[in-house]
C-alpha atoms as a PDB file:
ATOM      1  CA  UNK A   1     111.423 134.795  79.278  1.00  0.00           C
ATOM      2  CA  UNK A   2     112.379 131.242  77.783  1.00  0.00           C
ATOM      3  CA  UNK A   3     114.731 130.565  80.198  1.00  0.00           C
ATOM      4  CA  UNK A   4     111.677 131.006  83.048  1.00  0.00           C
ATOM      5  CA  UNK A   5     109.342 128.687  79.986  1.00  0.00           C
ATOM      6  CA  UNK A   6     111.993 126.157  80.968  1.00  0.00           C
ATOM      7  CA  UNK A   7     112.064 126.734  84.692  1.00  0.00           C
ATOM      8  CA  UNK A   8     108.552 126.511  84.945  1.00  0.00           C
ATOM      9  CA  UNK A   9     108.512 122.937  82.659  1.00  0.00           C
ATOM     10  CA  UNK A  10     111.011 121.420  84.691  1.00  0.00           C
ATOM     11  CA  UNK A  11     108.924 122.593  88.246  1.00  0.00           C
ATOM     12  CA  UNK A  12     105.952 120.717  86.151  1.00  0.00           C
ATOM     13  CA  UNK A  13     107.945 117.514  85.208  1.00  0.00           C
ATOM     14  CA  UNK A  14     109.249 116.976  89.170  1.00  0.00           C
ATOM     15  CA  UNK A  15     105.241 117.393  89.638  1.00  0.00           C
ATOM     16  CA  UNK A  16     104.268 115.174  87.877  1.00  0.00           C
ATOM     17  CA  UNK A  17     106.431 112.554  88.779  1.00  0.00           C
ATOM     18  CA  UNK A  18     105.292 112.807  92.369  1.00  0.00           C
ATOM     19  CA  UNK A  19     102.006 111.819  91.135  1.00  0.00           C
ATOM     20  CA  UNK A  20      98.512 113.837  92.467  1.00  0.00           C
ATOM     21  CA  UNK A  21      98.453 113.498  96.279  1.00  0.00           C
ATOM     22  CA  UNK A  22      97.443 109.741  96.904  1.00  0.00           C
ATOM     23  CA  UNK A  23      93.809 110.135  99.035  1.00  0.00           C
ATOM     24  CA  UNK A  24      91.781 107.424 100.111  1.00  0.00           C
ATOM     25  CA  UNK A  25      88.547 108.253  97.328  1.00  0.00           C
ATOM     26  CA  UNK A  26      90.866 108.592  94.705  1.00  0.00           C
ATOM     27  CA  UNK A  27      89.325 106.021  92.389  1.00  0.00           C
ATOM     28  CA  UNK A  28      89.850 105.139  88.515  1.00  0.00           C
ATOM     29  CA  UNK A  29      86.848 103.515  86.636  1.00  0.00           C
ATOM     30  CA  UNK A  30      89.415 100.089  85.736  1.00  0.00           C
ATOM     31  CA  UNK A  31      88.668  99.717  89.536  1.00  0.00           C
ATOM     32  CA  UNK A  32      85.488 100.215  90.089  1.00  0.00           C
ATOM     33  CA  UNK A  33      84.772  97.675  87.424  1.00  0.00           C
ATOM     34  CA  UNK A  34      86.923  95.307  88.823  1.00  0.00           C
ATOM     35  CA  UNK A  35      85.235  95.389  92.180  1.00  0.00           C
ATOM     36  CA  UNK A  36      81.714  95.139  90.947  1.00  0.00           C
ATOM     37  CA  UNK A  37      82.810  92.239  88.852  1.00  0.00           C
ATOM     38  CA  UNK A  38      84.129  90.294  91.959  1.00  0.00           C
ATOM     39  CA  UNK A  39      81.356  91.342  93.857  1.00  0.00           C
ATOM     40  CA  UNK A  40      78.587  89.799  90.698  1.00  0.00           C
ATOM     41  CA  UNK A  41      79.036  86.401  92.396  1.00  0.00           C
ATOM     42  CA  UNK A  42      77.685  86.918  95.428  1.00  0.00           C
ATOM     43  CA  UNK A  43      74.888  89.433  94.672  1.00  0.00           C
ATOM     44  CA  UNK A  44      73.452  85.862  92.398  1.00  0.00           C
ATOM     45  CA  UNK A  45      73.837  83.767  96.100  1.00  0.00           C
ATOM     46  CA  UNK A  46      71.788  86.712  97.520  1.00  0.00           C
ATOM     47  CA  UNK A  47      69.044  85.800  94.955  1.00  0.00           C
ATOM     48  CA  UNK A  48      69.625  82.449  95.468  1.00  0.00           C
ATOM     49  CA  UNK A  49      69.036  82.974  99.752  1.00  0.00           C
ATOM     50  CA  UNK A  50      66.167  85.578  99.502  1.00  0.00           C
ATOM     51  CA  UNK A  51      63.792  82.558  96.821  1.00  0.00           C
ATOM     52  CA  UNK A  52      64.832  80.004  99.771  1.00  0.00           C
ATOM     53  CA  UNK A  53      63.826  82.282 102.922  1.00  0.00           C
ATOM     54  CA  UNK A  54      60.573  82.868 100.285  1.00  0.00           C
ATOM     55  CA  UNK A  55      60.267  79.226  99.946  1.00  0.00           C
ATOM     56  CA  UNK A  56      60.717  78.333 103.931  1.00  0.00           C
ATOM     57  CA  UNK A  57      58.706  81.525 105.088  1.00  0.00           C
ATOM     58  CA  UNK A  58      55.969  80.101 103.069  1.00  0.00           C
ATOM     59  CA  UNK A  59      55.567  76.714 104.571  1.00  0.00           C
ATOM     60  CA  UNK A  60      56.263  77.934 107.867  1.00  0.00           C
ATOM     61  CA  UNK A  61      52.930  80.557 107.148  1.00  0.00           C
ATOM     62  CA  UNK A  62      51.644  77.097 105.963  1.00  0.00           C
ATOM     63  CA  UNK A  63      52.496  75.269 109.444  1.00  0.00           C
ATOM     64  CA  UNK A  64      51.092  78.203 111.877  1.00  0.00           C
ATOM     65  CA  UNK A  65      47.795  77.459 109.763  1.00  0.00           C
ATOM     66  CA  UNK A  66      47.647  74.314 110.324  1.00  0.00           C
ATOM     67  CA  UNK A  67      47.956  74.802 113.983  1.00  0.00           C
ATOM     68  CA  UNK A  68      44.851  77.205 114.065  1.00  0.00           C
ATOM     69  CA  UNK A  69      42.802  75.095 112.246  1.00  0.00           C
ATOM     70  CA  UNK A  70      44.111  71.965 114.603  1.00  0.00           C
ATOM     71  CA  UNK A  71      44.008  73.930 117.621  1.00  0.00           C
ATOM     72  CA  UNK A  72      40.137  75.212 116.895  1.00  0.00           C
ATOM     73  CA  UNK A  73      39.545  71.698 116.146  1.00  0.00           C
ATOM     74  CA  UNK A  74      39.771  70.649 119.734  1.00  0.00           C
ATOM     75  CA  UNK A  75      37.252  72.594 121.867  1.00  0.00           C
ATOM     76  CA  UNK A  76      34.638  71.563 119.219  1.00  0.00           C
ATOM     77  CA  UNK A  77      35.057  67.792 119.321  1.00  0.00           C
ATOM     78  CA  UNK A  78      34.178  65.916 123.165  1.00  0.00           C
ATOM     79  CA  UNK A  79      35.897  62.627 121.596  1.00  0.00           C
ATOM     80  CA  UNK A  80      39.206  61.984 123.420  1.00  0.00           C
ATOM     81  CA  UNK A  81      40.883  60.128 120.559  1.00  0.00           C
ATOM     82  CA  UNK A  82      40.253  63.186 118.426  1.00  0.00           C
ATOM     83  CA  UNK A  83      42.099  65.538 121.016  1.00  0.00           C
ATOM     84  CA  UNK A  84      44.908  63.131 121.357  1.00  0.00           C
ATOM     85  CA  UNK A  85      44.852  63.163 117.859  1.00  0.00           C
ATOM     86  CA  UNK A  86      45.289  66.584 117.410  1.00  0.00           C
ATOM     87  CA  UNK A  87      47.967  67.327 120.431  1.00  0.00           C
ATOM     88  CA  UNK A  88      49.700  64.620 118.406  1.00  0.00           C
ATOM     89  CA  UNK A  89      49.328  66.593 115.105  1.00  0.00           C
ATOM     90  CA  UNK A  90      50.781  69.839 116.988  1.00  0.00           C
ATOM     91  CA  UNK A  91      53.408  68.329 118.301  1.00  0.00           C
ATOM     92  CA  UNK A  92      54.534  67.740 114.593  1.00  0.00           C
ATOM     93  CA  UNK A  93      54.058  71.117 114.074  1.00  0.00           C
ATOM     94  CA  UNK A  94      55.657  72.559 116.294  1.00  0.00           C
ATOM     95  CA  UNK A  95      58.702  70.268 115.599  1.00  0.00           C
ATOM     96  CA  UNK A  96      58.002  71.124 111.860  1.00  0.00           C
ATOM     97  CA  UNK A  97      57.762  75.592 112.795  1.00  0.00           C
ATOM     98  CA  UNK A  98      61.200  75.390 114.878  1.00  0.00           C
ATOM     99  CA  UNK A  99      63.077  73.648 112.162  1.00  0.00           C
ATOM    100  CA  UNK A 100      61.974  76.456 109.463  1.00  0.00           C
ATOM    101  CA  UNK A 101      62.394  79.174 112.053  1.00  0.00           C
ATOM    102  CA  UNK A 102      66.132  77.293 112.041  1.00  0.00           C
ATOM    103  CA  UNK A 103      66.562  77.128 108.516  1.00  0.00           C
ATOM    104  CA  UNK A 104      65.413  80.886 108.209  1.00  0.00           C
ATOM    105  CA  UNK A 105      67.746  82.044 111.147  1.00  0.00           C
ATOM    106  CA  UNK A 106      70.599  80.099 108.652  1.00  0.00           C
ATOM    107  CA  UNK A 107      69.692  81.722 105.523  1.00  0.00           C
ATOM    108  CA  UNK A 108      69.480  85.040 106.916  1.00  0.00           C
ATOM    109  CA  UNK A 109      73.270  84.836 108.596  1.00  0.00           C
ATOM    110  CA  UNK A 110      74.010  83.613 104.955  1.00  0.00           C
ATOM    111  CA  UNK A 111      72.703  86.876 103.924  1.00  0.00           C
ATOM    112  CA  UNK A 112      74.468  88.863 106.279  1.00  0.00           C
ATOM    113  CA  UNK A 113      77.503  86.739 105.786  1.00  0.00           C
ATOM    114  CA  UNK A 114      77.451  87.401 101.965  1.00  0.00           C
ATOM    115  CA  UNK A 115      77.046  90.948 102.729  1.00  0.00           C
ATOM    116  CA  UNK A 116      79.817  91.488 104.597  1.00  0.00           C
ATOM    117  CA  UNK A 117      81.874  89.946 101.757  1.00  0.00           C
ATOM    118  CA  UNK A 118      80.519  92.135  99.188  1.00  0.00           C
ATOM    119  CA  UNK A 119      81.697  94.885 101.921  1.00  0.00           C
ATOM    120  CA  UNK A 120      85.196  93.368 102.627  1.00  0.00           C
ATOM    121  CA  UNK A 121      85.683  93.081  98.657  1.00  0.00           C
ATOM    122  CA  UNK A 122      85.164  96.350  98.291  1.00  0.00           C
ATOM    123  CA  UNK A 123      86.709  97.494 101.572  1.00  0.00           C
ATOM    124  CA  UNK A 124      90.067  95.099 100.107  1.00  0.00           C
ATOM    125  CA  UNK A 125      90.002  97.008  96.328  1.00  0.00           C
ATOM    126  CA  UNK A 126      89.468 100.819  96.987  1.00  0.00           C
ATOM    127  CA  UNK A 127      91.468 101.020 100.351  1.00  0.00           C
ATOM    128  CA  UNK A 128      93.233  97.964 101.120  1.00  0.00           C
ATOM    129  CA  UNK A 129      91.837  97.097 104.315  1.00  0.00           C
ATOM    130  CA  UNK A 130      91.084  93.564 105.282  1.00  0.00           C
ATOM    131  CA  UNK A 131      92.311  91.174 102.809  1.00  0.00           C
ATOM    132  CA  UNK A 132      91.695  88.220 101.480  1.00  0.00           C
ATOM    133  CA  UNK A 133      91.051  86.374 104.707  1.00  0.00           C
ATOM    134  CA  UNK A 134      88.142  88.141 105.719  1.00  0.00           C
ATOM    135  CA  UNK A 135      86.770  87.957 102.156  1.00  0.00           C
ATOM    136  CA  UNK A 136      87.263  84.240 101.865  1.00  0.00           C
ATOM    137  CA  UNK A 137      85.892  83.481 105.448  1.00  0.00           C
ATOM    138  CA  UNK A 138      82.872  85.287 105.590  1.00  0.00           C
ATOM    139  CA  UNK A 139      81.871  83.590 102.282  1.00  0.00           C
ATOM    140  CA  UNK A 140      82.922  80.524 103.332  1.00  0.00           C
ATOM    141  CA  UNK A 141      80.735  81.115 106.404  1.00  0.00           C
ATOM    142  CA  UNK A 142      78.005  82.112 104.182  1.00  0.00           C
ATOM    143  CA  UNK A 143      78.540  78.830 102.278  1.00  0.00           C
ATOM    144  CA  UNK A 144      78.336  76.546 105.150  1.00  0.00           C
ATOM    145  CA  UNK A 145      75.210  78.423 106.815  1.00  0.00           C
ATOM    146  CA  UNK A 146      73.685  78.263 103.578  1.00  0.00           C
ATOM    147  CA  UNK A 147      74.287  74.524 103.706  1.00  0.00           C
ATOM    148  CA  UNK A 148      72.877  73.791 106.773  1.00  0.00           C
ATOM    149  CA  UNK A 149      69.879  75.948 105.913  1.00  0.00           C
ATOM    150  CA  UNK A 150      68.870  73.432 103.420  1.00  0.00           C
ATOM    151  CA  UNK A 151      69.534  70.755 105.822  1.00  0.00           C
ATOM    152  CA  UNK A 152      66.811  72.090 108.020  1.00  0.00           C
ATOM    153  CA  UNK A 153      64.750  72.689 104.850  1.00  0.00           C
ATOM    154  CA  UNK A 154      65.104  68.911 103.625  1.00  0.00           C
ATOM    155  CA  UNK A 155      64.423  67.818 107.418  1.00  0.00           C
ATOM    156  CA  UNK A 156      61.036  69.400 107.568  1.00  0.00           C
ATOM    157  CA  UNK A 157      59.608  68.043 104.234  1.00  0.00           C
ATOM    158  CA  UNK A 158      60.927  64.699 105.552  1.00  0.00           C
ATOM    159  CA  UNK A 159      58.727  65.541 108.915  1.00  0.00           C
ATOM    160  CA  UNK A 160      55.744  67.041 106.584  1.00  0.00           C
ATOM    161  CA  UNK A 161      55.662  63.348 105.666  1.00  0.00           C
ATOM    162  CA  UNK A 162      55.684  61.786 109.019  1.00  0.00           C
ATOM    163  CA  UNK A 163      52.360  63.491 110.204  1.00  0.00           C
ATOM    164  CA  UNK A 164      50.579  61.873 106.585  1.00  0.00           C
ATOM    165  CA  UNK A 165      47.848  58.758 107.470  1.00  0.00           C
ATOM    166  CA  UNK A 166      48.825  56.347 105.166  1.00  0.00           C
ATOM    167  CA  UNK A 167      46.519  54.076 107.093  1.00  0.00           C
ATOM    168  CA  UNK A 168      43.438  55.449 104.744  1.00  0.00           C
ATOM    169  CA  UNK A 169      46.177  54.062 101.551  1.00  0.00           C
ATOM    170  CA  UNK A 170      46.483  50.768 103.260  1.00  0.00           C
ATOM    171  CA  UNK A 171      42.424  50.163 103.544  1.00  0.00           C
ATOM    172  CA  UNK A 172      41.774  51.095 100.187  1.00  0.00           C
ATOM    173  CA  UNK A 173      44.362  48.357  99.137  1.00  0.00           C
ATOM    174  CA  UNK A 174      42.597  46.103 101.447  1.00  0.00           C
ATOM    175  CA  UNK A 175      39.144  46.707  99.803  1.00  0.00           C
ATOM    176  CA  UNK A 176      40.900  46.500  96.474  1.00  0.00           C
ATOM    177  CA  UNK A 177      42.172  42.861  97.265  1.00  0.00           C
ATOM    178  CA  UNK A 178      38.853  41.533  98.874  1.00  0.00           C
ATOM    179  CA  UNK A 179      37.084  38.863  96.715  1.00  0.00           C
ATOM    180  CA  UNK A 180      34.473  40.638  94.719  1.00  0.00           C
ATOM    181  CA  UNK A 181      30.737  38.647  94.973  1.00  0.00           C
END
């Protein structure tokens, strides 16, 4: 019976050397860490994207009510410097509404291009598919559209500022200056 002990221990040994059968889910916790520590980074630029397309949706909610009030300005006035006034005025707004629907359509491929590397990283860790290049590009393209969102952003405060009468600024500095009797 010891000699079969032995047999048996030996049969376990060349086992266990092979290892367990390698399968694509087989997954230790030391990885799972790692991946959801590589992956921390971008999650915070998701947080960082969602408060901007907050911030843009906001003013662009802001812009469309502008526009009704401009638009249901016009029917009620017959003064044709008023009108041109106000075409004038929507013409800024419109400019104003494409830019942050531009900015938004940038910060939401940002999102999507941050979510696909949280996807590749993962992909990359638990079954080596991808790589690094994928990973780096699609942040990199999440980077850059990210960039170019607040480009937009910054362009349509600077046009918020265009439409402003500073006119009404210069008078009262006029008045201000005039001899008083």
């Amino acid at each position: 019976m010891p000699a079969c002990r032995n047999n048996g221990q030996a049969t376990q040994a060349i086992n266990d050397n092979a290892g367990p059968p390698v399968t694509p889910l087989a997954m230790d916790a030391a990885t799972i860490t790692h991946s959801i520590q590589l992956s921390i980074a971008p999650v915070f630029f998701l947080t960082a994207v969602s408060g901007m397309v907050g911030a843009v949706a906001q003013r662009l909610a802001r812009i469309i009510d502008r526009a009704r009030v401009v638009e249901a300005s016009i029917p009620q006035h017959d003064d044709p410097v008023h009108t041109a006034r106000c075409v004038r005025e929507l013409a800024f707004l419109r400019r104003r509404g494409h830019v942050a629907n531009v900015s938004i359509g940038l910060l939401t491929l940002c999102g999507f291009l941050i979510g696909l590397t949280i996807a590749f990283l993962f992909l990359a860790e638990f079954w080596h598919v991808g790589g690094p290049h994928l990973v780096v590009g699609s942040f990199l393209g999440g980077v850059v559209s990210f960039l170019a969102a607040l480009a937009c952003f910054l362009w349509e405060t600077v046009l918020a500022t265009q439409i402003l009468k500073f006119d009404v600024l210069a008078a009262v500095d006029e008045l201000e200056a005039a001899p008083r009797r």
